[in-house]
Protein backbone atom coordinates (compact mmCIF):
# COMPACT_ATOMS: atom_id res chain seq x y z
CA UNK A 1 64.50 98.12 161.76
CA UNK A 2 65.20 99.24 158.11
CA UNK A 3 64.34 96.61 155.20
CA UNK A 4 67.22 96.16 153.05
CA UNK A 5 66.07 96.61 149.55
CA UNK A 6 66.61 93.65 147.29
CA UNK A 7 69.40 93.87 145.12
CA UNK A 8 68.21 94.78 141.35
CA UNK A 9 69.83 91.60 139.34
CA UNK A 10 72.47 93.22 136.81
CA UNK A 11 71.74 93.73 133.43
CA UNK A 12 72.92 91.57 130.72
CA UNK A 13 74.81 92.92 128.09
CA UNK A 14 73.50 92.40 124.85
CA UNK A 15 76.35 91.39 122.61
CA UNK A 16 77.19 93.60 119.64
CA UNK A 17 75.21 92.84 116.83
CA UNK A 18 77.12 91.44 114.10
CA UNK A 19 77.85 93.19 110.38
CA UNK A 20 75.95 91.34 107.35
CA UNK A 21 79.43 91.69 105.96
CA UNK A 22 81.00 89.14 109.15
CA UNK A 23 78.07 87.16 109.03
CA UNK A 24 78.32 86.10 105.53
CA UNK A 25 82.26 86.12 105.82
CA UNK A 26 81.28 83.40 108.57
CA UNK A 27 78.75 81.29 106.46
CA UNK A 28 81.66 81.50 103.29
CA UNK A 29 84.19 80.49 105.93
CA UNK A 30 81.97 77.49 106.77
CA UNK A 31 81.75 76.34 103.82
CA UNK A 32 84.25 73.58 102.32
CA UNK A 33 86.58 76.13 99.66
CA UNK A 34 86.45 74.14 95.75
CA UNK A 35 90.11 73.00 94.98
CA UNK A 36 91.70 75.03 92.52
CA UNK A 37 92.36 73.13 89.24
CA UNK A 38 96.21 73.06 88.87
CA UNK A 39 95.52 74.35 84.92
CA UNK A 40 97.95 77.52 84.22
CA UNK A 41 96.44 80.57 83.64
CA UNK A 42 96.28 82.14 80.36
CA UNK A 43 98.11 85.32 80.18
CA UNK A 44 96.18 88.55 79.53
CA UNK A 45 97.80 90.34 76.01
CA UNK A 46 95.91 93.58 74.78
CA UNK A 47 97.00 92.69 70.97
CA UNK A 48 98.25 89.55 69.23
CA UNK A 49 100.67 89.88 67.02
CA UNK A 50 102.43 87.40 64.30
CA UNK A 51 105.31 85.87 65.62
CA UNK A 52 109.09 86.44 63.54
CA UNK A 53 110.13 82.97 63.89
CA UNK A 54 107.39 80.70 62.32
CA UNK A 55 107.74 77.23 63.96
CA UNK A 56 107.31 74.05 61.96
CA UNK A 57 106.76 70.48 62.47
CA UNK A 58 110.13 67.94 61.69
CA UNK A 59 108.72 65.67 58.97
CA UNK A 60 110.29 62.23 59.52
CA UNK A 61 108.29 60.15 57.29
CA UNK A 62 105.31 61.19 54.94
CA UNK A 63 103.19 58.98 52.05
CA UNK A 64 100.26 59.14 49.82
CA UNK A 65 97.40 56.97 50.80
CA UNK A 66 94.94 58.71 47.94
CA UNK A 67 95.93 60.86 44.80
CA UNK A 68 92.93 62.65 43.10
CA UNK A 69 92.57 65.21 40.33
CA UNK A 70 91.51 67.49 43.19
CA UNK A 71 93.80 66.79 46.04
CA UNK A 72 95.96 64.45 47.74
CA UNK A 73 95.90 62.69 51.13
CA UNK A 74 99.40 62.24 53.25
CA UNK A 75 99.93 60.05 56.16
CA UNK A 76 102.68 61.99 57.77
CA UNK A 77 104.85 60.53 60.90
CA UNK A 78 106.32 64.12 62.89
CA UNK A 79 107.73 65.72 65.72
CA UNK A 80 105.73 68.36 66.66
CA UNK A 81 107.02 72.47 67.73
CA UNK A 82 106.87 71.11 71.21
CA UNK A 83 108.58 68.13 70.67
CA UNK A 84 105.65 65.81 71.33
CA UNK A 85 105.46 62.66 68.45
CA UNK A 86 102.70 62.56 66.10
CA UNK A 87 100.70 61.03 63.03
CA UNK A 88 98.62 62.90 61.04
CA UNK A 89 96.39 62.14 57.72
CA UNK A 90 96.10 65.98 55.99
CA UNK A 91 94.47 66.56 52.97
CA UNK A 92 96.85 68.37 50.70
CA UNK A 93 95.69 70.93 48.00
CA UNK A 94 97.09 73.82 46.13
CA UNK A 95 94.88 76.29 47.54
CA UNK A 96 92.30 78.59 46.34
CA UNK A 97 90.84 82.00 45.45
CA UNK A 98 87.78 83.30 46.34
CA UNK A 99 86.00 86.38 44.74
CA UNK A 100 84.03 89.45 46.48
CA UNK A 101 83.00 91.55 43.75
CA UNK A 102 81.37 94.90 44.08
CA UNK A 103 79.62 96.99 41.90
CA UNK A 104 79.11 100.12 43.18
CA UNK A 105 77.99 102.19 40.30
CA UNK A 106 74.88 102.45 41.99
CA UNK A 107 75.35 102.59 45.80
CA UNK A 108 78.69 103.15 47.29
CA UNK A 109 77.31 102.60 50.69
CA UNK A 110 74.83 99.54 50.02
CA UNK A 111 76.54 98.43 46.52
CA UNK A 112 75.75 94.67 44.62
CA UNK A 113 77.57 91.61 45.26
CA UNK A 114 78.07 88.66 43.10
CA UNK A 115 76.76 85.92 44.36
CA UNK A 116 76.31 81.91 43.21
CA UNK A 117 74.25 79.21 43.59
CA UNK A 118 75.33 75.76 42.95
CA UNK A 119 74.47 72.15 43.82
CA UNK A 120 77.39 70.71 46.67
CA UNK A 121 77.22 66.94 47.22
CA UNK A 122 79.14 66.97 50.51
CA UNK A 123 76.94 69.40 51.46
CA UNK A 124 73.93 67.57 50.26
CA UNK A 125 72.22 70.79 49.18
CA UNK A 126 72.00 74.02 47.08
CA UNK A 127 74.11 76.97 48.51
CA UNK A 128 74.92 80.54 47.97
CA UNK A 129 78.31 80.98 47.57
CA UNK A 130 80.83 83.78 46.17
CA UNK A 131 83.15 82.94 43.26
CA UNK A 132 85.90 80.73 44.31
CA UNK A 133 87.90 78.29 42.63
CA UNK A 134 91.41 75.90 42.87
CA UNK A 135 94.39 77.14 41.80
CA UNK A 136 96.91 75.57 39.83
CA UNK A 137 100.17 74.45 40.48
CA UNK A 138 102.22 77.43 40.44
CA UNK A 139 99.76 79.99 39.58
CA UNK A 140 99.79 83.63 40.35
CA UNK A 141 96.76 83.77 42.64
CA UNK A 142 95.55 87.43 41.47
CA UNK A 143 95.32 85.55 38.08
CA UNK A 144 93.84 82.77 39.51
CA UNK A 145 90.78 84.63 40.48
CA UNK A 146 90.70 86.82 37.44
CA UNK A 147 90.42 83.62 35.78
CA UNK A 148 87.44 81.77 38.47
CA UNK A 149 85.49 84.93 38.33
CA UNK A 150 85.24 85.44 34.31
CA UNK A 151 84.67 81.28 34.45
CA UNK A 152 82.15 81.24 36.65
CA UNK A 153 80.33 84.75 36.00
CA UNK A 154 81.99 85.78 32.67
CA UNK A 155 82.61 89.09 35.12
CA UNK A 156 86.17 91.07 34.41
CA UNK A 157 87.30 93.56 37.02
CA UNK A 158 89.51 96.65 36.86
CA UNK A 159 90.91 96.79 40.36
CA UNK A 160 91.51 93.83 42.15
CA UNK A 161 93.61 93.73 46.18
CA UNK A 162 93.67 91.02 49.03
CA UNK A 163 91.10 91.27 51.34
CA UNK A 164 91.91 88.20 53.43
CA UNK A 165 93.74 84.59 53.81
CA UNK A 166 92.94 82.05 56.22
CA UNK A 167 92.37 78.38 56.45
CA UNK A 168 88.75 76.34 56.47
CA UNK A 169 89.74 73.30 58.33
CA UNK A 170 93.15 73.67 59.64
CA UNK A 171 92.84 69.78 61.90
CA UNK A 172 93.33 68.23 58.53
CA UNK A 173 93.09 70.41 55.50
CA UNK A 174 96.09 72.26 54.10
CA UNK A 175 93.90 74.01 51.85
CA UNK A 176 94.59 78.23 51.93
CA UNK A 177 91.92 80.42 50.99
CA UNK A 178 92.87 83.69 49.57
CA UNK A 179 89.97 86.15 49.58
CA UNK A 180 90.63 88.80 46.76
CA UNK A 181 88.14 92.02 46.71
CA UNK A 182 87.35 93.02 42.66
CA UNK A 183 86.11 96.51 42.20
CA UNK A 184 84.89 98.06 38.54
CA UNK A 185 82.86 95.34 37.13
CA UNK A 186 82.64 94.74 33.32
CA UNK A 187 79.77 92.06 32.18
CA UNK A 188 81.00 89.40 29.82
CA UNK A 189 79.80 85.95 29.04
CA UNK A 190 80.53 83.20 31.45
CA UNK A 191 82.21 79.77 30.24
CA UNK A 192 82.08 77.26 33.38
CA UNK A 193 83.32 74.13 33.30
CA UNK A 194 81.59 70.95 32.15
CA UNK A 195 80.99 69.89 35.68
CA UNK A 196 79.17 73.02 37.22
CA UNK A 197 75.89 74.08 36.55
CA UNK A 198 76.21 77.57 38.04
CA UNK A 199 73.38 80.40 38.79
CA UNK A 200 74.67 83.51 39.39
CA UNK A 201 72.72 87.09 40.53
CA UNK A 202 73.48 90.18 41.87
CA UNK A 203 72.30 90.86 45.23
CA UNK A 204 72.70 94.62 47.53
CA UNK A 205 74.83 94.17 50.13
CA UNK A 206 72.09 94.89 52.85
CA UNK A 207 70.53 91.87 51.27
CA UNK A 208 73.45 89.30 51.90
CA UNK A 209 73.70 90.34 55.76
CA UNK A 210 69.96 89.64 56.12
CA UNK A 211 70.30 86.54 53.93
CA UNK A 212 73.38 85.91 56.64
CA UNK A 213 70.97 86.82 59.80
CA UNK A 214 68.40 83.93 58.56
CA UNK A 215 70.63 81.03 57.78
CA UNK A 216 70.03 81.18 54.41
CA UNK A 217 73.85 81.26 53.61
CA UNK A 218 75.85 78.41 54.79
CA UNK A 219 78.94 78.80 52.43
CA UNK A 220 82.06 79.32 55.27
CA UNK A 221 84.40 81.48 52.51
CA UNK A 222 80.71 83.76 52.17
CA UNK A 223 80.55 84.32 55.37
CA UNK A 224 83.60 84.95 56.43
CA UNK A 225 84.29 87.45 53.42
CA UNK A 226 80.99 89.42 53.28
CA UNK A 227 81.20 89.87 57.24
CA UNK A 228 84.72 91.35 57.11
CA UNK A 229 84.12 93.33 54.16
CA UNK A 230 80.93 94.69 56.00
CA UNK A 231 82.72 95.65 58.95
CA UNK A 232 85.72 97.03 57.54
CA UNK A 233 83.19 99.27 55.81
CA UNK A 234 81.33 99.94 58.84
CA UNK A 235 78.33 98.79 56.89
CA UNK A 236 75.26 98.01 58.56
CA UNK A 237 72.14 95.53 57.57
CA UNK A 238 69.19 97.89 56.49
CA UNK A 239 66.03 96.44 59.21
């Protein structure tokens, strides 16, 4: 009588291994997906460009809570661009002019800078600073600075052009800076007024950036000035 051979138990089928690429897609899954904030998104523009219409606040009301020889504050009542309601306390002034002037007699490429240092109470220290100065009431502000830098330095300058305008503290100052770049210096004597006590030096352009690099100039209209002018150049620190 024949032995009937046991039956060989089937294989199992191993099941397919899965991809790294579905396993993590399974442990993301898992996980509980973070709410989108309902915040528009900022649209993408390659340039920025000044807008043709300039859009201005509706003044309903507007007074003088302080009147100095300097400036003036305003408490104004508006309706902002957007039509949203507002009070605002702004610090009205007639703007000013500040200096950048090279001497490149020596050194086109690394040439001398005028700079200044003076005592600033609100600042509670010394700083370096360019030229600068208020300007009047109506005054051209090309003869503003002509008039700040021969103050100040007792420098004249044969070729003067904008470099730059922009505002310090736009939240609450009204104040416009107007950078002005003065080329072909001629030494004179300097005749500040009774109020500053002014030092003033020449210093190489390399010099400034480094002086920049360490902190050692604090003076907002500085910086921004010297760093434009440096990179409009395409001037470089010497290390």
């Amino acid at each position: 009588m024949l032995k009937k051979k046991a039956a060989k138990p089937a294989k199992l089928k191993k099941a397919p291994k899965k991809s790294k690429a579905a396993t993590a897609k399974k442990a993301s899954d898992s996980k509980a997906k973070p709410v989108k904030a309902n915040n528009p998104k900022a649209k993408k523009h390659s340039k920025i460009s000044k807008s043709a219409v300039v859009e201005t606040a509706q003044l309903v009301s507007s007074s003088v809570v302080y009147q100095g020889p300097l400036f003036r504050i305003l408490h104004d009542k508006l309706i902002e661009p957007g039509g949203r309601k507002s009070e605002r306390d702004v610090i009205r002034h007639n703007g000013s002019v500040v200096i950048l002037a090279i001497d490149t007699s020596k050194s086109k490429k690394d040439p001398w800078i005028v700079i200044e240092r003076q005592y600033r109470h609100a600042a509670n220290q010394f700083l370096w600073e360019l030229p600068a100065g208020k300007l009047e009431a109506g005054e051209d502000p090309v003869q503003g600075a002509q008039r700040e830098l021969a103050e100040e330095t007792g420098y004249a300058a044969k070729k003067w052009k904008p470099l730059v305008e922009y505002y310090a503290s736009p939240g609450f100052l009204g104040e416009s800076m107007k950078v002005f770049l003065a080329e072909g210096l001629v030494a004179g004597n300097a005749h500040p007024e009774d109020d500053e006590e002014i030092e003033f030096r020449l210093v190489r352009l390399s010099d400034v950036l480094k002086m920049i690099d360490k902190g050692a100039i604090l003076d907002g209209k500085t910086l921004t000035s010297v760093l434009l002018y440096a990179r409009r150049t395409g001037r470089k620190r010497k290390k």
